[in-house]
PDB file of N, CA and C in Angstrom:
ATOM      1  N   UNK A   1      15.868   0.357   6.670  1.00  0.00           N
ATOM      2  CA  UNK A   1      14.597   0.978   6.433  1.00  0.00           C
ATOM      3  C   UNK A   1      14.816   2.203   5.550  1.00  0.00           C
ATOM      4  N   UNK A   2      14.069   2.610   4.924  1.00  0.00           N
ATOM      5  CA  UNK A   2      14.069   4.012   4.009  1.00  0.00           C
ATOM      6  C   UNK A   2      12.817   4.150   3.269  1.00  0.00           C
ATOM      7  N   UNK A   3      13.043   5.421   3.078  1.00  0.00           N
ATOM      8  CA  UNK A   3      11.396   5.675   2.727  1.00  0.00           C
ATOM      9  C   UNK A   3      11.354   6.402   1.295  1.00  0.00           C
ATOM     10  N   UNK A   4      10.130   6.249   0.743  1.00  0.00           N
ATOM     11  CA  UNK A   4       9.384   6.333  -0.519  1.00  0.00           C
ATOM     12  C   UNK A   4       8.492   7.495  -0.786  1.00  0.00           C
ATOM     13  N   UNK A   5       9.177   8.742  -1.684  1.00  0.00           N
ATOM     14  CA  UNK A   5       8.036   9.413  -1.930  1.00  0.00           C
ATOM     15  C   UNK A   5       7.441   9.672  -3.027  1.00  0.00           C
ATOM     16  N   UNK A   6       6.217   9.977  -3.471  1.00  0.00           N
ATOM     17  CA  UNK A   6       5.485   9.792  -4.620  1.00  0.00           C
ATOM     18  C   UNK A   6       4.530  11.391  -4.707  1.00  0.00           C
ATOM     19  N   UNK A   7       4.724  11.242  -6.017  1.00  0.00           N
ATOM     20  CA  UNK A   7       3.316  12.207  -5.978  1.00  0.00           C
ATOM     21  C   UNK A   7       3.159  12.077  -7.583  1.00  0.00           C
ATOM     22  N   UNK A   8       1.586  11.852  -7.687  1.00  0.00           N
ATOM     23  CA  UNK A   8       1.098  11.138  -8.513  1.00  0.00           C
ATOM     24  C   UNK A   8      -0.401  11.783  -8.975  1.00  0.00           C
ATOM     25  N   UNK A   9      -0.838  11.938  -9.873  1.00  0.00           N
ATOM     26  CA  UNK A   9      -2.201  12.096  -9.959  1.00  0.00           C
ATOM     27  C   UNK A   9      -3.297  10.939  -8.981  1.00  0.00           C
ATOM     28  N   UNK A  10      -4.046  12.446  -8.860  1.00  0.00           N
ATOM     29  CA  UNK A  10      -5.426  11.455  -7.482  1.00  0.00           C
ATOM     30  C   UNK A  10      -5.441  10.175  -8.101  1.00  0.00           C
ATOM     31  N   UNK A  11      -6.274   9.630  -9.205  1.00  0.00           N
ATOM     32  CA  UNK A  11      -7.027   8.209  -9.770  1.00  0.00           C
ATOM     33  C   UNK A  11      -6.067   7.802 -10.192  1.00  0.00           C
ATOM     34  N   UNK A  12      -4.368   8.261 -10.003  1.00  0.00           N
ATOM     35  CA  UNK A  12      -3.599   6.621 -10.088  1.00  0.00           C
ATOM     36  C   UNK A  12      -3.308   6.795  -8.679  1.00  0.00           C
ATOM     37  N   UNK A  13      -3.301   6.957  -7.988  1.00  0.00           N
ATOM     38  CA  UNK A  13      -2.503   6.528  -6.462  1.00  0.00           C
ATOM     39  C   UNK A  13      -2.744   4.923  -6.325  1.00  0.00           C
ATOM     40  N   UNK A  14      -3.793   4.149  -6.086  1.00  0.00           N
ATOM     41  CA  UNK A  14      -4.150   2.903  -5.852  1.00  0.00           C
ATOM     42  C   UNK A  14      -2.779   2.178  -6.878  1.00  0.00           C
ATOM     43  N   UNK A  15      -2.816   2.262  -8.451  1.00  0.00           N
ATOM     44  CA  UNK A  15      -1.981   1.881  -9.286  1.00  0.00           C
ATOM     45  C   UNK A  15      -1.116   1.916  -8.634  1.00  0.00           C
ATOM     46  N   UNK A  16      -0.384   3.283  -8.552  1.00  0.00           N
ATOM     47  CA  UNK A  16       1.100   3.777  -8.115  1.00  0.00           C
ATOM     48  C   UNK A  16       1.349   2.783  -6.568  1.00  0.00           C
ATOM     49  N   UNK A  17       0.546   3.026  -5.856  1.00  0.00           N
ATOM     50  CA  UNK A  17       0.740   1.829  -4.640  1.00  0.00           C
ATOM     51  C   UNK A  17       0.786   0.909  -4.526  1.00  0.00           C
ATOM     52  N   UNK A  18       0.001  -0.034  -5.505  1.00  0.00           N
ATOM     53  CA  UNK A  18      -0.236  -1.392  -5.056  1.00  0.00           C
ATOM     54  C   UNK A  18       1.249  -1.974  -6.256  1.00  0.00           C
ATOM     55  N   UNK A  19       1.898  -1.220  -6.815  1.00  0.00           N
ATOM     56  CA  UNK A  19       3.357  -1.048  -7.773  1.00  0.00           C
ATOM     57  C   UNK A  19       4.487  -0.850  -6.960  1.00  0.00           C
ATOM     58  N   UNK A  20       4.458  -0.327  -6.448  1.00  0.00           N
ATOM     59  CA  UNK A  20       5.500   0.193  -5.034  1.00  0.00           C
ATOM     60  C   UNK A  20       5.313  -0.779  -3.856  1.00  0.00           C
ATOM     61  N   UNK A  21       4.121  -0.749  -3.793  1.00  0.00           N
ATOM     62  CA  UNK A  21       3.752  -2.164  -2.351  1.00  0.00           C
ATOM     63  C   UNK A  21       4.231  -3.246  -2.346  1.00  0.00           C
ATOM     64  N   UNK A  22       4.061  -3.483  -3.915  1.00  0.00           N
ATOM     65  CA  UNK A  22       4.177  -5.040  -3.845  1.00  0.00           C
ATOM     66  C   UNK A  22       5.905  -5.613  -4.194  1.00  0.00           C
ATOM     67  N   UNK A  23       6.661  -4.041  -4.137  1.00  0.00           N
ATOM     68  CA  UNK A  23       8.067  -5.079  -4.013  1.00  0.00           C
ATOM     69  C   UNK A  23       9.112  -4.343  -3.065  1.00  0.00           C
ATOM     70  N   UNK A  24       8.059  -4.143  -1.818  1.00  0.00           N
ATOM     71  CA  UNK A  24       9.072  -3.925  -0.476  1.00  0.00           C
ATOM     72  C   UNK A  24       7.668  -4.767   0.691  1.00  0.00           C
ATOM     73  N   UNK A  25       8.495  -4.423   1.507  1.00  0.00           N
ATOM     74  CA  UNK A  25       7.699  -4.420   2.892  1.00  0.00           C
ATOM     75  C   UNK A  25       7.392  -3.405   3.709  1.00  0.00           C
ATOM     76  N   UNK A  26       6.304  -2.895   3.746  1.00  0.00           N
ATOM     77  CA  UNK A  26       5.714  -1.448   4.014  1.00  0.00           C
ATOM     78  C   UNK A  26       5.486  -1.404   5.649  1.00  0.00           C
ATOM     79  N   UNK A  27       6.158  -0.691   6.449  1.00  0.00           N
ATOM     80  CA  UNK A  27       6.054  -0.342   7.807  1.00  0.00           C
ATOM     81  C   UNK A  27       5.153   0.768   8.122  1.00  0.00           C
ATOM     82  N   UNK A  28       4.967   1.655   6.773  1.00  0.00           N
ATOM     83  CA  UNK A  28       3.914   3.092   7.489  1.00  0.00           C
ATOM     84  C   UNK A  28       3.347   3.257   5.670  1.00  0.00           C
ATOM     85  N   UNK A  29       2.305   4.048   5.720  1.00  0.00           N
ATOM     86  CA  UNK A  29       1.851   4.278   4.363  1.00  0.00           C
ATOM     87  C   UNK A  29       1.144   5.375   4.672  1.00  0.00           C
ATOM     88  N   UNK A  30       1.321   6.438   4.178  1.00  0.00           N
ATOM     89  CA  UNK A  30       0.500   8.084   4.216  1.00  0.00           C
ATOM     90  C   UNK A  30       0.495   8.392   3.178  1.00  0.00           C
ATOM     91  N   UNK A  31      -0.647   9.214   2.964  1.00  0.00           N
ATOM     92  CA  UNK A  31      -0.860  10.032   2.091  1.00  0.00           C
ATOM     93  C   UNK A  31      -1.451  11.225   2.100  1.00  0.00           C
ATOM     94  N   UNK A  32      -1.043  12.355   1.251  1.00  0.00           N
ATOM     95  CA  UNK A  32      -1.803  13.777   1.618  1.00  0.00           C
ATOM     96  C   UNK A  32      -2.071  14.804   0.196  1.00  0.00           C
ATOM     97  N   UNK A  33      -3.116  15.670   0.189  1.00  0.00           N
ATOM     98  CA  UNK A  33      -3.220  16.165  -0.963  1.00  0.00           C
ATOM     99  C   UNK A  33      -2.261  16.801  -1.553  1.00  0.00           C
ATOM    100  N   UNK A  34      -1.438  17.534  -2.863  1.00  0.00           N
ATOM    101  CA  UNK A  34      -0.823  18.490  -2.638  1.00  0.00           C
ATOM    102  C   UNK A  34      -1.728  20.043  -2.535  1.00  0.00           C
ATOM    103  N   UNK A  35      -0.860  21.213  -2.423  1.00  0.00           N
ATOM    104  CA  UNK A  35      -1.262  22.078  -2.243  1.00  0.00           C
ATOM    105  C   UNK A  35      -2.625  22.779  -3.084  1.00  0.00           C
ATOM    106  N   UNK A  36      -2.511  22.199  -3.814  1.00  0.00           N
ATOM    107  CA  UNK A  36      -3.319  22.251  -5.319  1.00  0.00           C
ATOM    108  C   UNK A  36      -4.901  21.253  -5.335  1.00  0.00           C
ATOM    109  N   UNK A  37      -4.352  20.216  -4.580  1.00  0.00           N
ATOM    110  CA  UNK A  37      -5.167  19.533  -4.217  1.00  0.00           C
ATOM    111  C   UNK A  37      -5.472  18.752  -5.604  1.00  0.00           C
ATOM    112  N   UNK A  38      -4.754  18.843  -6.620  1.00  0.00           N
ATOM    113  CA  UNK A  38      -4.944  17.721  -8.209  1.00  0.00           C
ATOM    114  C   UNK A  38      -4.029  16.471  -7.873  1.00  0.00           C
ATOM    115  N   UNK A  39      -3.218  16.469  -7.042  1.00  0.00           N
ATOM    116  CA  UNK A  39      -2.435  15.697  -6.864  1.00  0.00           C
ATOM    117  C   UNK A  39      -1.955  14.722  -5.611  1.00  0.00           C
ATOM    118  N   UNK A  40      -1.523  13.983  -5.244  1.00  0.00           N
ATOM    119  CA  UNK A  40      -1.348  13.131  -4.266  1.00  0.00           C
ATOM    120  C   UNK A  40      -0.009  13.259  -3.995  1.00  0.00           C
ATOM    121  N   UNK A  41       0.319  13.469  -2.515  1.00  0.00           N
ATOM    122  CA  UNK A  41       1.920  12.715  -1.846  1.00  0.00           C
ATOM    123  C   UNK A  41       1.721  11.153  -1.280  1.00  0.00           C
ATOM    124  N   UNK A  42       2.540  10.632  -1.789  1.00  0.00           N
ATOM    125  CA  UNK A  42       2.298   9.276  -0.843  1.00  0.00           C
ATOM    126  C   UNK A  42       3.693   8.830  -0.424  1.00  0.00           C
ATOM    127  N   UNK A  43       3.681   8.718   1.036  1.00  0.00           N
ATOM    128  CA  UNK A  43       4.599   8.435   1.707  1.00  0.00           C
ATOM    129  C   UNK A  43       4.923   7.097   1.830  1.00  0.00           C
ATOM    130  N   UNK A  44       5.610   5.726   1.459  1.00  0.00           N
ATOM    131  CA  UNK A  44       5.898   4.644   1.874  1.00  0.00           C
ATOM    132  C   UNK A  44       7.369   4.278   2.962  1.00  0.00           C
ATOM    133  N   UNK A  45       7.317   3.983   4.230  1.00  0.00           N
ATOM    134  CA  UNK A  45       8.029   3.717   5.122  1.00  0.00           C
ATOM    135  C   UNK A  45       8.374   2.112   4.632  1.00  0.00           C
ATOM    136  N   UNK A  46       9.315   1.577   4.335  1.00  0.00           N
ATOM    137  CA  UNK A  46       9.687   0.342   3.846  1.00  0.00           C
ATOM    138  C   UNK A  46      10.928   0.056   4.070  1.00  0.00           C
ATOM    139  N   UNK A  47      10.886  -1.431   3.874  1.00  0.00           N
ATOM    140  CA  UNK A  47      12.415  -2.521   4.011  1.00  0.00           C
ATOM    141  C   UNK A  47      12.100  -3.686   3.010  1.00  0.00           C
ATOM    142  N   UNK A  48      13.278  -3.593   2.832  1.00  0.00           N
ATOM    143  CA  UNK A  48      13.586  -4.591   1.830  1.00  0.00           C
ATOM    144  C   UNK A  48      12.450  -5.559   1.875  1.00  0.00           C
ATOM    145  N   UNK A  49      12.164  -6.048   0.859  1.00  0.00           N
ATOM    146  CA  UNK A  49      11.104  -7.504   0.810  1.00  0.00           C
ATOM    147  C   UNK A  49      11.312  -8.666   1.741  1.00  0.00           C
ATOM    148  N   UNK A  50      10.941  -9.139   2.457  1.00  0.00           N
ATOM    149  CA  UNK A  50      10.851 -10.461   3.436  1.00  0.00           C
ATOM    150  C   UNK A  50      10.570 -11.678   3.199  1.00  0.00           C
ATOM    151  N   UNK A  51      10.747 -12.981   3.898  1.00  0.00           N
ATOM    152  CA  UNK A  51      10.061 -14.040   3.582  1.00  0.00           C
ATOM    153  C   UNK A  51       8.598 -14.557   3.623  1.00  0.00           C
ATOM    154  N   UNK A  52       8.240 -13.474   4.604  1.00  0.00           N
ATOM    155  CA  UNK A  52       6.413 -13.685   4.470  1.00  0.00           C
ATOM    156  C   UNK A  52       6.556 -14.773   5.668  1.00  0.00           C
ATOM    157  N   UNK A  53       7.516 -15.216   6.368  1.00  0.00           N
ATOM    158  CA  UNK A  53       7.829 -16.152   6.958  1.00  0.00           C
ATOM    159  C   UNK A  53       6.149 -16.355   8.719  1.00  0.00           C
ATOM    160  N   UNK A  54       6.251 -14.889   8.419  1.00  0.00           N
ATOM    161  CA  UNK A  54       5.154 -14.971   9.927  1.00  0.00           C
ATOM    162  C   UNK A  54       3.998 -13.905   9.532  1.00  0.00           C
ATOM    163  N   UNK A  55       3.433 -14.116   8.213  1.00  0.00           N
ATOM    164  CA  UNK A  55       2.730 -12.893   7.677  1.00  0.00           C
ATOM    165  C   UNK A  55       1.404 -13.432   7.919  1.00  0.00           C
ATOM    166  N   UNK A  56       0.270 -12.470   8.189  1.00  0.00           N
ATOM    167  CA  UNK A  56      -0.960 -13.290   8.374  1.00  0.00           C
ATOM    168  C   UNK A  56      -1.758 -13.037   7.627  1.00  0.00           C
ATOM    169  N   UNK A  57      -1.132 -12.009   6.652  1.00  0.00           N
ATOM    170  CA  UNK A  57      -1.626 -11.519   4.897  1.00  0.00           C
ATOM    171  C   UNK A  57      -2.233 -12.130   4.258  1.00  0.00           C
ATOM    172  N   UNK A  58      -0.626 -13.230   4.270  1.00  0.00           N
ATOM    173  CA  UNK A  58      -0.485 -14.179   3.066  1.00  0.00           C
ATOM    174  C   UNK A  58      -0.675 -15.668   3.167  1.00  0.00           C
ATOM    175  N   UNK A  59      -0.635 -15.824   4.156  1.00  0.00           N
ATOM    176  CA  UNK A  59      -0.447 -17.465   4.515  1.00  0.00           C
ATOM    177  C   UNK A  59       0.875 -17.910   4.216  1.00  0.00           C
ATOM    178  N   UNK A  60       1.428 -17.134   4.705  1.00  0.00           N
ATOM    179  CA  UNK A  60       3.506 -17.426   4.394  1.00  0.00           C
ATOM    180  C   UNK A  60       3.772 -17.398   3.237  1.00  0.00           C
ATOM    181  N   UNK A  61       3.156 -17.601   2.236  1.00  0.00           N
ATOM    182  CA  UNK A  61       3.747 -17.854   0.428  1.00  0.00           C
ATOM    183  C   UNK A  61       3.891 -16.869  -0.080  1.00  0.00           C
ATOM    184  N   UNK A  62       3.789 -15.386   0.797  1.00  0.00           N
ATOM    185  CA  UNK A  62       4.602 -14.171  -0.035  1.00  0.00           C
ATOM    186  C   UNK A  62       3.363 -13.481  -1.006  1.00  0.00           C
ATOM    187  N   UNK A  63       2.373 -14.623  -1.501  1.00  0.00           N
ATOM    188  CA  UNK A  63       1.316 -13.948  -2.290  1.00  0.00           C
ATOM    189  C   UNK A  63      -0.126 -13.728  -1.278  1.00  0.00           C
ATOM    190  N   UNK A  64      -0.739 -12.835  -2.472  1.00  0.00           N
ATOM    191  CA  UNK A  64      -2.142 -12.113  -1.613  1.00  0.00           C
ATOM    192  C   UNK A  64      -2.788 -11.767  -2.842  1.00  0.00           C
ATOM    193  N   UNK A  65      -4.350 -11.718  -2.678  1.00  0.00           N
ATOM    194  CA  UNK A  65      -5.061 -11.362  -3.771  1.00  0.00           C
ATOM    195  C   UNK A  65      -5.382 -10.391  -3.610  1.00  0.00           C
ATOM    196  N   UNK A  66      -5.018  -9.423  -4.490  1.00  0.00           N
ATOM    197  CA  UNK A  66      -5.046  -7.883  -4.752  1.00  0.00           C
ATOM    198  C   UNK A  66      -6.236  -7.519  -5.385  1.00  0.00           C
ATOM    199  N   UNK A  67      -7.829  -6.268  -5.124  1.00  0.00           N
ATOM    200  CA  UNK A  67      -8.507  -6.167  -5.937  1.00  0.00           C
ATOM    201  C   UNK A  67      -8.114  -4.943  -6.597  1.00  0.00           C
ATOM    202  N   UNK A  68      -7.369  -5.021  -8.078  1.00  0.00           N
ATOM    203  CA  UNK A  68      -6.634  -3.777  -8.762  1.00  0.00           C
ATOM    204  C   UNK A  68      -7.516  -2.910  -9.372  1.00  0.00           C
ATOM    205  N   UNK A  69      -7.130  -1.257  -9.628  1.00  0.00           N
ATOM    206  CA  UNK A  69      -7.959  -0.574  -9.658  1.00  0.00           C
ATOM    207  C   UNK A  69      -8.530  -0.236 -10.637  1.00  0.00           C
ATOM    208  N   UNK A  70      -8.240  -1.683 -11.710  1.00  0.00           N
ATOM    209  CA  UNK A  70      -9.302  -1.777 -13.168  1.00  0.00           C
ATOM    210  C   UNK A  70     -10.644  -2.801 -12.746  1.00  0.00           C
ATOM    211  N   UNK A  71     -10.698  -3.231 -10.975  1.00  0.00           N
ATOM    212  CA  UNK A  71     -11.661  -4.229 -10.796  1.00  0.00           C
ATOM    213  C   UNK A  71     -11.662  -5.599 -10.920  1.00  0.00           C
ATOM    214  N   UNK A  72     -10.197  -5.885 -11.068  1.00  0.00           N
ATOM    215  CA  UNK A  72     -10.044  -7.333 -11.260  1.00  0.00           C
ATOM    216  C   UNK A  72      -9.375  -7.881  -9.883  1.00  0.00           C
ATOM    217  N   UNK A  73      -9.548  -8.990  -9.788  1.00  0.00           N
ATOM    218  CA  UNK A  73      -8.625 -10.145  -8.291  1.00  0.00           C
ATOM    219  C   UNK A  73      -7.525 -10.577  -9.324  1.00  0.00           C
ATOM    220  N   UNK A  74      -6.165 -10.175  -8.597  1.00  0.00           N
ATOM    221  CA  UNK A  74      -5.246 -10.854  -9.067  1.00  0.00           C
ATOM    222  C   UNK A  74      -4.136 -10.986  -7.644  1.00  0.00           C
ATOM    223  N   UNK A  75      -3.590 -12.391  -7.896  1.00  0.00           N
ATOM    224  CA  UNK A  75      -2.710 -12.563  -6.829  1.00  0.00           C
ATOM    225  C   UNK A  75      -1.253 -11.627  -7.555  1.00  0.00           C
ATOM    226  N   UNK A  76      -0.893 -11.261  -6.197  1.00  0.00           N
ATOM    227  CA  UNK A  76       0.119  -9.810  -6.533  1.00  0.00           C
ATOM    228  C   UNK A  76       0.986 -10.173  -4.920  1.00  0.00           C
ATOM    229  N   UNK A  77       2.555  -9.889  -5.091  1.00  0.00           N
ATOM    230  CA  UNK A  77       3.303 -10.098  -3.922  1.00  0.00           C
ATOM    231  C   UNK A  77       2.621  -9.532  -2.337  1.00  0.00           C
ATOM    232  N   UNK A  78       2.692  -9.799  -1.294  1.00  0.00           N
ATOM    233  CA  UNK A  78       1.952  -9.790  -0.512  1.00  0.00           C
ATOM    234  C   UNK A  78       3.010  -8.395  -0.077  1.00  0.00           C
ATOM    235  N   UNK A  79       2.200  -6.895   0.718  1.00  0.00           N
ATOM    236  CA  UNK A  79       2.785  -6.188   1.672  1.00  0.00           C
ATOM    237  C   UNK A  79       2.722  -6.620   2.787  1.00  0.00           C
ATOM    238  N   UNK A  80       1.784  -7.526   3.756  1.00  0.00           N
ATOM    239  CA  UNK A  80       1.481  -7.084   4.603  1.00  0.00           C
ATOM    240  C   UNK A  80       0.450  -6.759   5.489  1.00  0.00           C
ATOM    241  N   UNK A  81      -0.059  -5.661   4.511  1.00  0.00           N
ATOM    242  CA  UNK A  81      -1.207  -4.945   4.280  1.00  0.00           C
ATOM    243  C   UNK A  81      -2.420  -5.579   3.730  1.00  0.00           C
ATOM    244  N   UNK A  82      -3.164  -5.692   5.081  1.00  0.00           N
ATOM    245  CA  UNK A  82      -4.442  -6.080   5.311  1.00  0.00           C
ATOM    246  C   UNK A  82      -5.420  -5.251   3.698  1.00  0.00           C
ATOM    247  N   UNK A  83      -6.823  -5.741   3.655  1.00  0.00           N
ATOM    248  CA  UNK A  83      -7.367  -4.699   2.497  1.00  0.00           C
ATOM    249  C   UNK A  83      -7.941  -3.947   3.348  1.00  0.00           C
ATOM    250  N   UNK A  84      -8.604  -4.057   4.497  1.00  0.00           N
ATOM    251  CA  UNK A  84      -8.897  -2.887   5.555  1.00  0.00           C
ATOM    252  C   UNK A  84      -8.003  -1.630   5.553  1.00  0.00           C
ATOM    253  N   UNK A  85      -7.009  -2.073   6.116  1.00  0.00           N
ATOM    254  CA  UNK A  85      -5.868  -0.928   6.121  1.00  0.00           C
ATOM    255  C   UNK A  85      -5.894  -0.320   4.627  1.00  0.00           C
ATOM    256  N   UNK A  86      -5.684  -1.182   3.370  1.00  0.00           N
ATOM    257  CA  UNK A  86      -5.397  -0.345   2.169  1.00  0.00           C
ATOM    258  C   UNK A  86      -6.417   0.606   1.815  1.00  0.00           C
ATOM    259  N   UNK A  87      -8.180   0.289   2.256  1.00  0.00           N
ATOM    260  CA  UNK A  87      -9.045   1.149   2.308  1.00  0.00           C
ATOM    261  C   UNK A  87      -8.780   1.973   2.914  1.00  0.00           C
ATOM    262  N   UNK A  88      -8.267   2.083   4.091  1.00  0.00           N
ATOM    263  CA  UNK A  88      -8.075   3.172   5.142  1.00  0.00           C
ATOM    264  C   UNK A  88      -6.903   4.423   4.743  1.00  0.00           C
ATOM    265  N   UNK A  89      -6.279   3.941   4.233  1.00  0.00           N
ATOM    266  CA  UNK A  89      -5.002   4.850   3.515  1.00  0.00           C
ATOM    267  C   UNK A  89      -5.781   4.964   2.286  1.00  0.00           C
ATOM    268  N   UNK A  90      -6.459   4.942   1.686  1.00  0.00           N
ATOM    269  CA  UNK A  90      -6.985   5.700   0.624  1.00  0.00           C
ATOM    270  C   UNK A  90      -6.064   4.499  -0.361  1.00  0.00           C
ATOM    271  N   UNK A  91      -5.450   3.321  -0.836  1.00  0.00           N
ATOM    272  CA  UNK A  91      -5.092   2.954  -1.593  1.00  0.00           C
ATOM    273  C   UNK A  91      -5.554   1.891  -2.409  1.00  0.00           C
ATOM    274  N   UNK A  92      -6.901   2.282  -2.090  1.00  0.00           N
ATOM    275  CA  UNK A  92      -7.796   0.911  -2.831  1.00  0.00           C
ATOM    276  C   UNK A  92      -8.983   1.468  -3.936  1.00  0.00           C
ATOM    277  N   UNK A  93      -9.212   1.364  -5.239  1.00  0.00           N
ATOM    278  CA  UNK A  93     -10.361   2.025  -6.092  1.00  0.00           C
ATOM    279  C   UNK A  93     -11.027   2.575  -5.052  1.00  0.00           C
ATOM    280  N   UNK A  94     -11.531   3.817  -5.242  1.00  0.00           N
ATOM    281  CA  UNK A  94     -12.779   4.603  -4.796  1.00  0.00           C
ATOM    282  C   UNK A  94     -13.189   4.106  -3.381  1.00  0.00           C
ATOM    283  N   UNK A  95     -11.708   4.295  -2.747  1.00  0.00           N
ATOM    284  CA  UNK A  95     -11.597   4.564  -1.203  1.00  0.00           C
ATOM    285  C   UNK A  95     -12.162   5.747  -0.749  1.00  0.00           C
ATOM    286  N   UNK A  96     -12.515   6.357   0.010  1.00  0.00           N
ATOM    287  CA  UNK A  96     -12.879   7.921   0.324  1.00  0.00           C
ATOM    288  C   UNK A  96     -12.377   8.128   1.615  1.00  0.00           C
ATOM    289  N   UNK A  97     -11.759   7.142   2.501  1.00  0.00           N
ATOM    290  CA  UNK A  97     -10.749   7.459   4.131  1.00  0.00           C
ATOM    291  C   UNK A  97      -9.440   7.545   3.332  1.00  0.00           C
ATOM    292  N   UNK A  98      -8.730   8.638   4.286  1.00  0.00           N
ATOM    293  CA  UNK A  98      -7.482   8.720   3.882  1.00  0.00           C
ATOM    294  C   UNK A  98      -6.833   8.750   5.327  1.00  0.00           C
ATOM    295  N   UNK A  99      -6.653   7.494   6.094  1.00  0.00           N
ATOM    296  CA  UNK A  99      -5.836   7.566   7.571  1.00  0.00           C
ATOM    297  C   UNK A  99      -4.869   6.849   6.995  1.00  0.00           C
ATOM    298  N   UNK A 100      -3.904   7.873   7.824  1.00  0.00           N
ATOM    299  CA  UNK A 100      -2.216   6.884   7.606  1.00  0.00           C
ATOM    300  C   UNK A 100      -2.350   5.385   8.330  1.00  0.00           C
ATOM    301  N   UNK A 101      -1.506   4.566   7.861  1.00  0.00           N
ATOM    302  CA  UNK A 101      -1.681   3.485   8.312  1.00  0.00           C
ATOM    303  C   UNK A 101       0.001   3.307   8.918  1.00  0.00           C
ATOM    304  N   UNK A 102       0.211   2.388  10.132  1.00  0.00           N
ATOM    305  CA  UNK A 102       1.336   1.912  10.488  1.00  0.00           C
ATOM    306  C   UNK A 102       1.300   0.501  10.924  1.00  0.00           C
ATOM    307  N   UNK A 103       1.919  -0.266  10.712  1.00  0.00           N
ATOM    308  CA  UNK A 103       2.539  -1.712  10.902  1.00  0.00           C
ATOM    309  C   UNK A 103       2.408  -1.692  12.699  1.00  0.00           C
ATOM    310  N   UNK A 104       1.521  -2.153  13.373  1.00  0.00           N
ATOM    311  CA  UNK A 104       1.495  -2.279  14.559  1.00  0.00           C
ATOM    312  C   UNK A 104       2.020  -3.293  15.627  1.00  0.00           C
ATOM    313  N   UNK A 105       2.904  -4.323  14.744  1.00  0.00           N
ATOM    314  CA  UNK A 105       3.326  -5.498  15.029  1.00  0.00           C
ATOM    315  C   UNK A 105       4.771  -5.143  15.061  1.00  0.00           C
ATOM    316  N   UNK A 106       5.003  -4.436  14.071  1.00  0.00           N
ATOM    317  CA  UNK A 106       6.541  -4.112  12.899  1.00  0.00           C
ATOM    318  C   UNK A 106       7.705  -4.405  14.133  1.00  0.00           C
ATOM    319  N   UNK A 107       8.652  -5.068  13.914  1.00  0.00           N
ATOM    320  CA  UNK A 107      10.007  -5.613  14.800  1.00  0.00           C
ATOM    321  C   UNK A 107      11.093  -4.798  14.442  1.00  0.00           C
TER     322      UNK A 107
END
């Protein structure tokens, strides 16, 4: 396991995440303003990429349809990560919740 830190301008975070998401397997995902508040920390808790073998994401095939933050559906490697949860962590276009999210299953 090892973890991921970022800090990124606010209106790319979604970019910067769903870039980082999609080539590990994400156990925790936070994020917080910086001090300044122009900028984003984003925390990714991760392990190596998996087989998707028991994922209920993806339907086992590793892929998931991502809505990216130019507004398009594109299938993109699967985290995991429900789109509920990615709303909830603030990592989805013009999210406005920012709750950390954690893997509640995670082995």
């Amino acid at each position: 396991m090892f973890e991921i830190r970022i800090i990124c301008d606010n209106p790319d975070v979604p970019r910067v995440a769903q870039s980082v998401l999609g080539a590990v397997d994400a156990v925790s995902v936070r994020s917080y303003p910086t001090r300044d508040r122009a900028r984003t920390r984003l925390y990714i808790t991760a392990e190596p990429r998996g087989t998707h073998a028991d994922c209920p994401e993806c339907d086992l095939d590793g892929m998931t349809l991502w809505l990216t933050p130019e507004g398009r559906e594109e299938w993109r490697p699967c985290t995991g990560i429900g789109y509920e949860d990615l709303l909830a962590a603030g990592l989805t276009p013009d999210a406005r919740r920012r709750e950390p999210w954690q893997h509640s299953t995670h082995q």
